[in-house]
N, C-alpha and C. Protein backbone atom coordinates (compact mmCIF):
# COMPACT_ATOMS: atom_id res chain seq x y z
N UNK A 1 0.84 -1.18 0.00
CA UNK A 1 0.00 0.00 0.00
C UNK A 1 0.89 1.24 0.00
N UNK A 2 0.54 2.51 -0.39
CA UNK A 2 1.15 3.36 -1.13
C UNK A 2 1.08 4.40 -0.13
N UNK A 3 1.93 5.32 1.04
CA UNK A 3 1.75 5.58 1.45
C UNK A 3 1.66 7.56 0.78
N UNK A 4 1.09 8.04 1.76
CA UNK A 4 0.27 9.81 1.06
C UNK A 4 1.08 10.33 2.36
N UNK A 5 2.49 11.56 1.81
CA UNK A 5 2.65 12.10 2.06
C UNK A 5 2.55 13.65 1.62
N UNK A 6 1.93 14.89 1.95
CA UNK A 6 1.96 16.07 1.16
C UNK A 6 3.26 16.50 0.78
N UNK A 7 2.88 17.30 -0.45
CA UNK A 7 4.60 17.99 -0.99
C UNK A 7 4.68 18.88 -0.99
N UNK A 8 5.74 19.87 -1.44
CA UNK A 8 5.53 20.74 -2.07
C UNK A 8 7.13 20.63 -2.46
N UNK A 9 7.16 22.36 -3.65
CA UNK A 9 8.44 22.17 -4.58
C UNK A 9 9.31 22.60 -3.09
N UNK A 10 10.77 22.34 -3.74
CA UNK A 10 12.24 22.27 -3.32
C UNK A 10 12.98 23.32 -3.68
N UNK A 11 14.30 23.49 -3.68
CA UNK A 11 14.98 24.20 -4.31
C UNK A 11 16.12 23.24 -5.73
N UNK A 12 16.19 23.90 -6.39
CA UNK A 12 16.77 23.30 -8.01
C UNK A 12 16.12 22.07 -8.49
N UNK A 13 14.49 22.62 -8.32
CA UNK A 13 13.52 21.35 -8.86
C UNK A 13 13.27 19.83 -7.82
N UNK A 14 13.88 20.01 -7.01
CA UNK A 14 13.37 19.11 -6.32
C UNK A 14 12.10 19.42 -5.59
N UNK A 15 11.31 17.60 -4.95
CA UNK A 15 10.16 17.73 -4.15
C UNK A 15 10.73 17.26 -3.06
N UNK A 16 9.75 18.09 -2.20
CA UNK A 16 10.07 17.46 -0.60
C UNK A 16 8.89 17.21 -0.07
N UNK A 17 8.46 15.91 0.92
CA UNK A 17 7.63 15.46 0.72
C UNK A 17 7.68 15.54 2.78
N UNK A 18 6.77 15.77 3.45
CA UNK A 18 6.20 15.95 4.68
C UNK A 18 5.56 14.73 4.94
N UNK A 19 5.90 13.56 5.80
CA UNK A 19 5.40 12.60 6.22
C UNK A 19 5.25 12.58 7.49
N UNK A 20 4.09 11.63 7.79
CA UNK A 20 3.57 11.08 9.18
C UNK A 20 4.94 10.86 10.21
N UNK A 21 4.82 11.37 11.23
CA UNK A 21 6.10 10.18 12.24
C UNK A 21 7.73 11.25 11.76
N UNK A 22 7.19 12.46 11.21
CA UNK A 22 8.37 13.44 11.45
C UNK A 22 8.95 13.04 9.96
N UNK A 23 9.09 11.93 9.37
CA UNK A 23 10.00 11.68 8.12
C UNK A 23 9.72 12.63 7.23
N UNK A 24 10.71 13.44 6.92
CA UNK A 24 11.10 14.00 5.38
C UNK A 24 11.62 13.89 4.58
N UNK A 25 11.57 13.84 3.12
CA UNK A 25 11.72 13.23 2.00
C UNK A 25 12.31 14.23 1.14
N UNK A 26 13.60 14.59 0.77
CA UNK A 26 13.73 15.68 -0.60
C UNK A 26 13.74 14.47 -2.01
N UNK A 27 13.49 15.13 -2.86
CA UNK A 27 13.49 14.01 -3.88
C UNK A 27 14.14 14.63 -5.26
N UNK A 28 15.71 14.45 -5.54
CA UNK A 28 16.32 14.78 -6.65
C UNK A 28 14.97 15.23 -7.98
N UNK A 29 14.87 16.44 -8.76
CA UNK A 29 14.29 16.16 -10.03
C UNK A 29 14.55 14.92 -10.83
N UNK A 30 13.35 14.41 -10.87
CA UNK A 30 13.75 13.41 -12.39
C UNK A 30 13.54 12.07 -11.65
N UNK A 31 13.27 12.24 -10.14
CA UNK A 31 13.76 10.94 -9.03
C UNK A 31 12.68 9.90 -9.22
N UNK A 32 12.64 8.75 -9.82
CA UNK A 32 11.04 7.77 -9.15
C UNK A 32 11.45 6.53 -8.16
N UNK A 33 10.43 6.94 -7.38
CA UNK A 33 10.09 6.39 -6.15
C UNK A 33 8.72 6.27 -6.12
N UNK A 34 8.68 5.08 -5.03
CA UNK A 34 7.45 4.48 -4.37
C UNK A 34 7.51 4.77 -2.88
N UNK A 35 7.02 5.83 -2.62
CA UNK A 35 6.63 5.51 -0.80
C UNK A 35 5.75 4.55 -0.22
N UNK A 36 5.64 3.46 0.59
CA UNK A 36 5.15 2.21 1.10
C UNK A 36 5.08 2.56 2.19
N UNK A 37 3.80 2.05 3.03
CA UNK A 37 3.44 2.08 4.24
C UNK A 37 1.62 1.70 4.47
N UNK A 38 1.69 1.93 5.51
CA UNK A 38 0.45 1.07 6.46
C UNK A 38 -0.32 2.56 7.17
N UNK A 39 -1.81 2.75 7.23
CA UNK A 39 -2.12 3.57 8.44
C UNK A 39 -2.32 4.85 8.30
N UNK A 40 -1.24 5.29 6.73
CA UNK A 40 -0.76 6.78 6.23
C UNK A 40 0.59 7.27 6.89
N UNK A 41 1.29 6.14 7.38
CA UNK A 41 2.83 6.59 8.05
C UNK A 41 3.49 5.30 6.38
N UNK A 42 4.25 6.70 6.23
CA UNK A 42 5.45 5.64 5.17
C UNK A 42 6.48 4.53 6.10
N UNK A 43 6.53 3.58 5.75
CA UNK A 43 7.31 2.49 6.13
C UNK A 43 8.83 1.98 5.42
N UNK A 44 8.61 2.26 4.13
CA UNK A 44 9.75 2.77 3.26
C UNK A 44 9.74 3.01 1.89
N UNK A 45 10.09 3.03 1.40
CA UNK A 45 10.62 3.95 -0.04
C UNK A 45 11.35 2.85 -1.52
N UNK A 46 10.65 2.78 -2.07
CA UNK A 46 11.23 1.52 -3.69
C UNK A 46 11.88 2.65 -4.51
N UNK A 47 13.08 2.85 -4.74
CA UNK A 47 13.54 4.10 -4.91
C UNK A 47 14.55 3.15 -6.75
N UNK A 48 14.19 3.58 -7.82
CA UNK A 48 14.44 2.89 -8.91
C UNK A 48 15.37 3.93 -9.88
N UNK A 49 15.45 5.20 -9.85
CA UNK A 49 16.40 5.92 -9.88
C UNK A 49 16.67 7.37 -9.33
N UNK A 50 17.78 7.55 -9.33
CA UNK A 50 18.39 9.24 -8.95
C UNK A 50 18.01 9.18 -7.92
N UNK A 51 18.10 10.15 -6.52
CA UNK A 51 18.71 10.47 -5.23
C UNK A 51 17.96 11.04 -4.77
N UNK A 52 17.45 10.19 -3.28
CA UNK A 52 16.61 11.21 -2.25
C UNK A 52 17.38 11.66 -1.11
N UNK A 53 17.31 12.32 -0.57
CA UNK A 53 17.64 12.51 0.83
C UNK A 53 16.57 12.51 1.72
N UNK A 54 16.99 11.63 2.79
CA UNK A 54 15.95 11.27 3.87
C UNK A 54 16.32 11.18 5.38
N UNK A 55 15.20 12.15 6.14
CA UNK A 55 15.39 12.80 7.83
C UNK A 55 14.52 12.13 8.05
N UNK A 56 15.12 10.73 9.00
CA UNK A 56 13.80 9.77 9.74
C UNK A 56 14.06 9.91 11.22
N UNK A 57 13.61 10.45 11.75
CA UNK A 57 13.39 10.33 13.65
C UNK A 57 13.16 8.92 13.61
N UNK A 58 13.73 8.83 15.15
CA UNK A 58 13.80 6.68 15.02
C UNK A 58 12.79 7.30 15.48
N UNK A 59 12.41 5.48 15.08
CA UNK A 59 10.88 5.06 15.44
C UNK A 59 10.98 4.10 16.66
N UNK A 60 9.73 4.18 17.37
CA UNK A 60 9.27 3.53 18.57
C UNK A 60 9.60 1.93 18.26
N UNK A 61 10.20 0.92 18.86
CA UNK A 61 9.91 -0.76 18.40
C UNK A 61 11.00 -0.47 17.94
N UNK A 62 10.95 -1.40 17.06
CA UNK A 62 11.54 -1.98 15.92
C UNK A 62 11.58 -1.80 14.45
N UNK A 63 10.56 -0.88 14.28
CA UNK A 63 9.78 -0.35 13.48
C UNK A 63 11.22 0.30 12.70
N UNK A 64 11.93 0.63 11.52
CA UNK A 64 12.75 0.83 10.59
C UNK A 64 12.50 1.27 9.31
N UNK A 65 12.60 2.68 8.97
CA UNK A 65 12.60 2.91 7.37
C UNK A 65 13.20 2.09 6.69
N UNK A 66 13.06 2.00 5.86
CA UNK A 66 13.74 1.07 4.25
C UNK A 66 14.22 1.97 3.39
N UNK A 67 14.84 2.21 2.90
CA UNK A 67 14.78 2.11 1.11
C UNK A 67 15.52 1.39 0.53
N UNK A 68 14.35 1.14 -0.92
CA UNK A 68 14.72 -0.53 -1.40
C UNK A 68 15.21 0.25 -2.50
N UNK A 69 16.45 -0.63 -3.45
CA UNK A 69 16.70 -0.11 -4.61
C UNK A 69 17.55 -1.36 -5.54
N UNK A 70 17.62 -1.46 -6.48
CA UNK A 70 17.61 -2.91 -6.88
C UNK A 70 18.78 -3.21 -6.62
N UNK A 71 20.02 -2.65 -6.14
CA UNK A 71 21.35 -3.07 -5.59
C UNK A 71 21.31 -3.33 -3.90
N UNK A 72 20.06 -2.02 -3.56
CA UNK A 72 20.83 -2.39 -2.00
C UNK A 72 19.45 -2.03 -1.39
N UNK A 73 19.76 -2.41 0.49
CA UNK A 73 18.10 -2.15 1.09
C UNK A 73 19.26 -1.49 2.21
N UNK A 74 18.60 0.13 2.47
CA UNK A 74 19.24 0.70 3.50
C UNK A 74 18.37 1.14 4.33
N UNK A 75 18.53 0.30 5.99
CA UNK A 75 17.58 0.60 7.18
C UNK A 75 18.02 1.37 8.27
N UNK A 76 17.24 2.59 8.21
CA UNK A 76 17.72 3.58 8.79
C UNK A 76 17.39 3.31 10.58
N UNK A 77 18.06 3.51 11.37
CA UNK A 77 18.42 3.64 12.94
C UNK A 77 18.25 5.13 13.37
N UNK A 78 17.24 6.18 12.44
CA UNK A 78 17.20 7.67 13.42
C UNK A 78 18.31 8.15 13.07
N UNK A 79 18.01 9.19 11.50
CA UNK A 79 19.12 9.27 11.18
C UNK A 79 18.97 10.33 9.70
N UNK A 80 19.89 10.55 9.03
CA UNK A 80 19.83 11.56 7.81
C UNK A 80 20.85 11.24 7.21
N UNK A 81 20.28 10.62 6.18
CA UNK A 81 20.88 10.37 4.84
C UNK A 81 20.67 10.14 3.16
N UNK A 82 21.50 10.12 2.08
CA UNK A 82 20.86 10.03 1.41
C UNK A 82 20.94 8.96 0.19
N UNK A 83 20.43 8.61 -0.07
CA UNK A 83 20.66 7.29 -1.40
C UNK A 83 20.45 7.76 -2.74
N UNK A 84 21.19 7.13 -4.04
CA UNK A 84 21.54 7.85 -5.12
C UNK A 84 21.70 6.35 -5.89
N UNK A 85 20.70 6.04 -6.52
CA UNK A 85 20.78 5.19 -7.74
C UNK A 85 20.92 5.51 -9.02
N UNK A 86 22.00 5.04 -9.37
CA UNK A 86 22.78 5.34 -10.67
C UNK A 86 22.99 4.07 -11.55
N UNK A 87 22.07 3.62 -12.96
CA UNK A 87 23.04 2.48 -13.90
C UNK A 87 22.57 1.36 -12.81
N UNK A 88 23.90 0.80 -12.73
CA UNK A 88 24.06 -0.47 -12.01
C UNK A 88 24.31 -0.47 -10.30
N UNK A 89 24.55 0.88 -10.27
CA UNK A 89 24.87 0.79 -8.85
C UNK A 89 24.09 1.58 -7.87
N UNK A 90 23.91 1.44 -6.32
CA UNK A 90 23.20 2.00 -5.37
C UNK A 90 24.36 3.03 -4.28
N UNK A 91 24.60 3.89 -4.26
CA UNK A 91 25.60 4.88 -3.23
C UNK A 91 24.46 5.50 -2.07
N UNK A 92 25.20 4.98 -0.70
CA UNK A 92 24.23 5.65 0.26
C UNK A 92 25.37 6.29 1.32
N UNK A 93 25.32 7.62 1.56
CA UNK A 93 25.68 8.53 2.10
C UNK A 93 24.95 8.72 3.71
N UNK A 94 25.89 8.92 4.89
CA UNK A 94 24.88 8.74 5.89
C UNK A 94 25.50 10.43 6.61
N UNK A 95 24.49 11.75 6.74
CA UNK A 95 25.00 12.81 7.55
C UNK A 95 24.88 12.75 8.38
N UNK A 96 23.87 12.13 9.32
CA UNK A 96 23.48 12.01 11.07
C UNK A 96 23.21 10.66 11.00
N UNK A 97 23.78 10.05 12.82
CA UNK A 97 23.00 8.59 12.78
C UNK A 97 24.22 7.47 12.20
N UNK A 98 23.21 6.57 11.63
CA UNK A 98 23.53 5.42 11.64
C UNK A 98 22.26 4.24 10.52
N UNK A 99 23.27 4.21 9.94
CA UNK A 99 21.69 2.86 8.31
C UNK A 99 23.11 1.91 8.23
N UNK A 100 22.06 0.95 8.37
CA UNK A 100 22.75 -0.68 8.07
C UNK A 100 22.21 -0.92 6.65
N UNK A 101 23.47 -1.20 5.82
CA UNK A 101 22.85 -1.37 4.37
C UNK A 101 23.27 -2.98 4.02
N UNK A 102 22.97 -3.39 3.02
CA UNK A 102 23.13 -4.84 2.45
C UNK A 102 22.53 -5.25 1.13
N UNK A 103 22.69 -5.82 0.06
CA UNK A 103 22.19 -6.28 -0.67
C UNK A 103 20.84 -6.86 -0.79
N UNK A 104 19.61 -6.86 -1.66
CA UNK A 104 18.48 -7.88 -1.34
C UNK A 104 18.99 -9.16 -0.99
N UNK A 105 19.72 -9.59 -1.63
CA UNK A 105 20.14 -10.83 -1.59
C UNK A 105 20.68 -11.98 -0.65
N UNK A 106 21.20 -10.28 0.68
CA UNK A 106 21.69 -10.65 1.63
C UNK A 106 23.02 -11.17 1.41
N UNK A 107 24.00 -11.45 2.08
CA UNK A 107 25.21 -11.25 2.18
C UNK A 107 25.74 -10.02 3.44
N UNK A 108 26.98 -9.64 3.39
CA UNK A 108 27.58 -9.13 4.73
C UNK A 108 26.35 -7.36 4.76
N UNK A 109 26.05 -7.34 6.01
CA UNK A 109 25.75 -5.93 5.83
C UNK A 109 26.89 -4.89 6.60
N UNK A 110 26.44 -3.41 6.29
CA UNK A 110 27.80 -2.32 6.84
C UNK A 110 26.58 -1.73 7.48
N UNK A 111 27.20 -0.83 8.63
CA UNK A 111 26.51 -0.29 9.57
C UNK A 111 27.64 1.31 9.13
N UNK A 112 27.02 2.51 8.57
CA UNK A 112 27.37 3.44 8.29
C UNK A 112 27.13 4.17 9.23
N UNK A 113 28.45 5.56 9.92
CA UNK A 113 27.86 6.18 10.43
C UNK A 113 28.07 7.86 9.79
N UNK A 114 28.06 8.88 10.51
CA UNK A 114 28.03 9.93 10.09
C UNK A 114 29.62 10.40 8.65
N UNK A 115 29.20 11.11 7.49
CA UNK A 115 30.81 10.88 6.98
C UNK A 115 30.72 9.74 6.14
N UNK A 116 30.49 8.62 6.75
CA UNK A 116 30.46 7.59 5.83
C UNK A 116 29.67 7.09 4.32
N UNK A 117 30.17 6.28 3.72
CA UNK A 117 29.23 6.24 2.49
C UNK A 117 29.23 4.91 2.19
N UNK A 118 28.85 4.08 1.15
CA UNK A 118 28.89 2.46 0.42
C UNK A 118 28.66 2.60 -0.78
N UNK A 119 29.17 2.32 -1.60
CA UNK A 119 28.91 2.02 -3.32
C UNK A 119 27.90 0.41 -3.34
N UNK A 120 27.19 0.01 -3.59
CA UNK A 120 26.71 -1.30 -4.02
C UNK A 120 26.29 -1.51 -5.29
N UNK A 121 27.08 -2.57 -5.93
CA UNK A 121 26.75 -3.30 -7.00
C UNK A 121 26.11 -4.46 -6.96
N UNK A 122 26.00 -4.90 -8.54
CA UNK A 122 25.08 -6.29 -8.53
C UNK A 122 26.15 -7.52 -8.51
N UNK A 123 27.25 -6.97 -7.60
CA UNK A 123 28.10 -8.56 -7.67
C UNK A 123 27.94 -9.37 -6.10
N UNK A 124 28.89 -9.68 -5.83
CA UNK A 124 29.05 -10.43 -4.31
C UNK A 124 30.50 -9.95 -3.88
N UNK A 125 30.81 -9.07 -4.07
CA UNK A 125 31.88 -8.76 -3.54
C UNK A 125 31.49 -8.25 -1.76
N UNK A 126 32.46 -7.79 -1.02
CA UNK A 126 32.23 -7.57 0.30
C UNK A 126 31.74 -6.23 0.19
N UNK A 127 30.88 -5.58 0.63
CA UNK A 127 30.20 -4.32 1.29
C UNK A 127 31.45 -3.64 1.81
N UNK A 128 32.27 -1.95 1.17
CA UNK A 128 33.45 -1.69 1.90
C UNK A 128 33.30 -0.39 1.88
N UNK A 129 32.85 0.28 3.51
CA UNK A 129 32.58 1.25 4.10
C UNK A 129 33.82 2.66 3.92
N UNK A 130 33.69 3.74 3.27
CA UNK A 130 34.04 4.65 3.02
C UNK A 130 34.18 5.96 3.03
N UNK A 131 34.72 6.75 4.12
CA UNK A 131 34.98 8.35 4.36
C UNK A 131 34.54 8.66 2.78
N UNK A 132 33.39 9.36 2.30
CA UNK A 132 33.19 10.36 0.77
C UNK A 132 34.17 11.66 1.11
N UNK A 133 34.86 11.81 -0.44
CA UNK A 133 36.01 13.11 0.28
C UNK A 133 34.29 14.13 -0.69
N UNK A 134 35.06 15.45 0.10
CA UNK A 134 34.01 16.80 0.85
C UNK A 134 33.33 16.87 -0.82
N UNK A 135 33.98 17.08 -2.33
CA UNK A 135 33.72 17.45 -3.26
C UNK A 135 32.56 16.23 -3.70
N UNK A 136 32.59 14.87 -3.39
CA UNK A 136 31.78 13.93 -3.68
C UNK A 136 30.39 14.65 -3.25
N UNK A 137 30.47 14.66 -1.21
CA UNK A 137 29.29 14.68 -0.98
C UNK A 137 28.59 16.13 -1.23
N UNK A 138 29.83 16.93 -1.63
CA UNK A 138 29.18 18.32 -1.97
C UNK A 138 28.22 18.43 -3.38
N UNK A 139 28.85 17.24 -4.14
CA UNK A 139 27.95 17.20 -6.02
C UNK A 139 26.74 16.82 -5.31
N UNK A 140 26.76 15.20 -4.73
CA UNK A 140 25.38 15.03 -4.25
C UNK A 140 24.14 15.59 -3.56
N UNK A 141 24.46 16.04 -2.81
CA UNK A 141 24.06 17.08 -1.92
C UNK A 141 23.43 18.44 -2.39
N UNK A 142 24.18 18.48 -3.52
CA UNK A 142 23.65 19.65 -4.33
C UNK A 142 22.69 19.53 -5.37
N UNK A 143 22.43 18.11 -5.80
CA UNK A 143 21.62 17.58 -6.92
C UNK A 143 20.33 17.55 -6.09
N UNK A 144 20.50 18.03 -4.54
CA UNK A 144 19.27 17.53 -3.13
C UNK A 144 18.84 18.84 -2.92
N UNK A 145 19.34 20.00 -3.85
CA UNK A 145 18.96 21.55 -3.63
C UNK A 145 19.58 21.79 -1.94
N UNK A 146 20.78 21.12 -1.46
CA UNK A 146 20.98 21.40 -0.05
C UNK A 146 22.91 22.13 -0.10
């Protein structure tokens, strides 16, 4: 089920999207996504190309954002970051907090924290956690109108 968050525009064409449970959503121009959830609270995000940035206040339980993307599933722990599907590969960037990422497929997961980033491809190689130098996360970041 499809969860209804209100929008409105961004800055350099992006949407930002106001959800239930504090989550905010910027959404690169050009970005498609699926927001998923139960109740009218998003639960997580099928994100198939280009780059959102996402501010999730942890949740009560166990309860965990997603976003799914056909390389990687990154579950956010109360936290701000952003994911960027490109081609073949999934890059998730973490500014606050802490997201455990991993393949659908399963295999090793990385627990990212602030600074940190992951490239994921469609191979089996090991998941290998990475300081982004300042000019990386500055392109991205900027494609986020931020």
């Amino acid at each position: 089920m499809a969860a209804t968050c209100p929008s409105q525009p961004g800055a350099r064409g992006t949407q930002i999207l106001l959800c239930r449970d504090g989550l905010t959503v910027v959404a690169e121009e050009g970005a498609k996504f699926t927001l998923q959830g139960h109740d009218g609270s998003a639960t997580s995000v099928d994100l198939q190309s280009k780059a959102l940035l996402l501010d999730a206040p942890r949740q009560p339980g166990k309860n965990r954002f997603r976003v799914n993307t056909p390389q990687a599933i990154a579950a956010v722990r109360g936290t701000k970051w952003a994911v960027d599907v490109q081609e073949a590969r999934t890059s998730v960037l973490v500014l606050q907090g802490r997201v455990a990422v991993r393949r659908p497929r399963g295999g090793n997961q990385v627990v990212l924290g602030p600074g940190e980033g992951v490239d994921v491809d469609p191979g089996n190689e090991p998941l290998v956690v990475k300081r982004w130098g300042q000019p990386r996360v500055d392109a991205l970041l900027a494609r986020l109108g931020q």
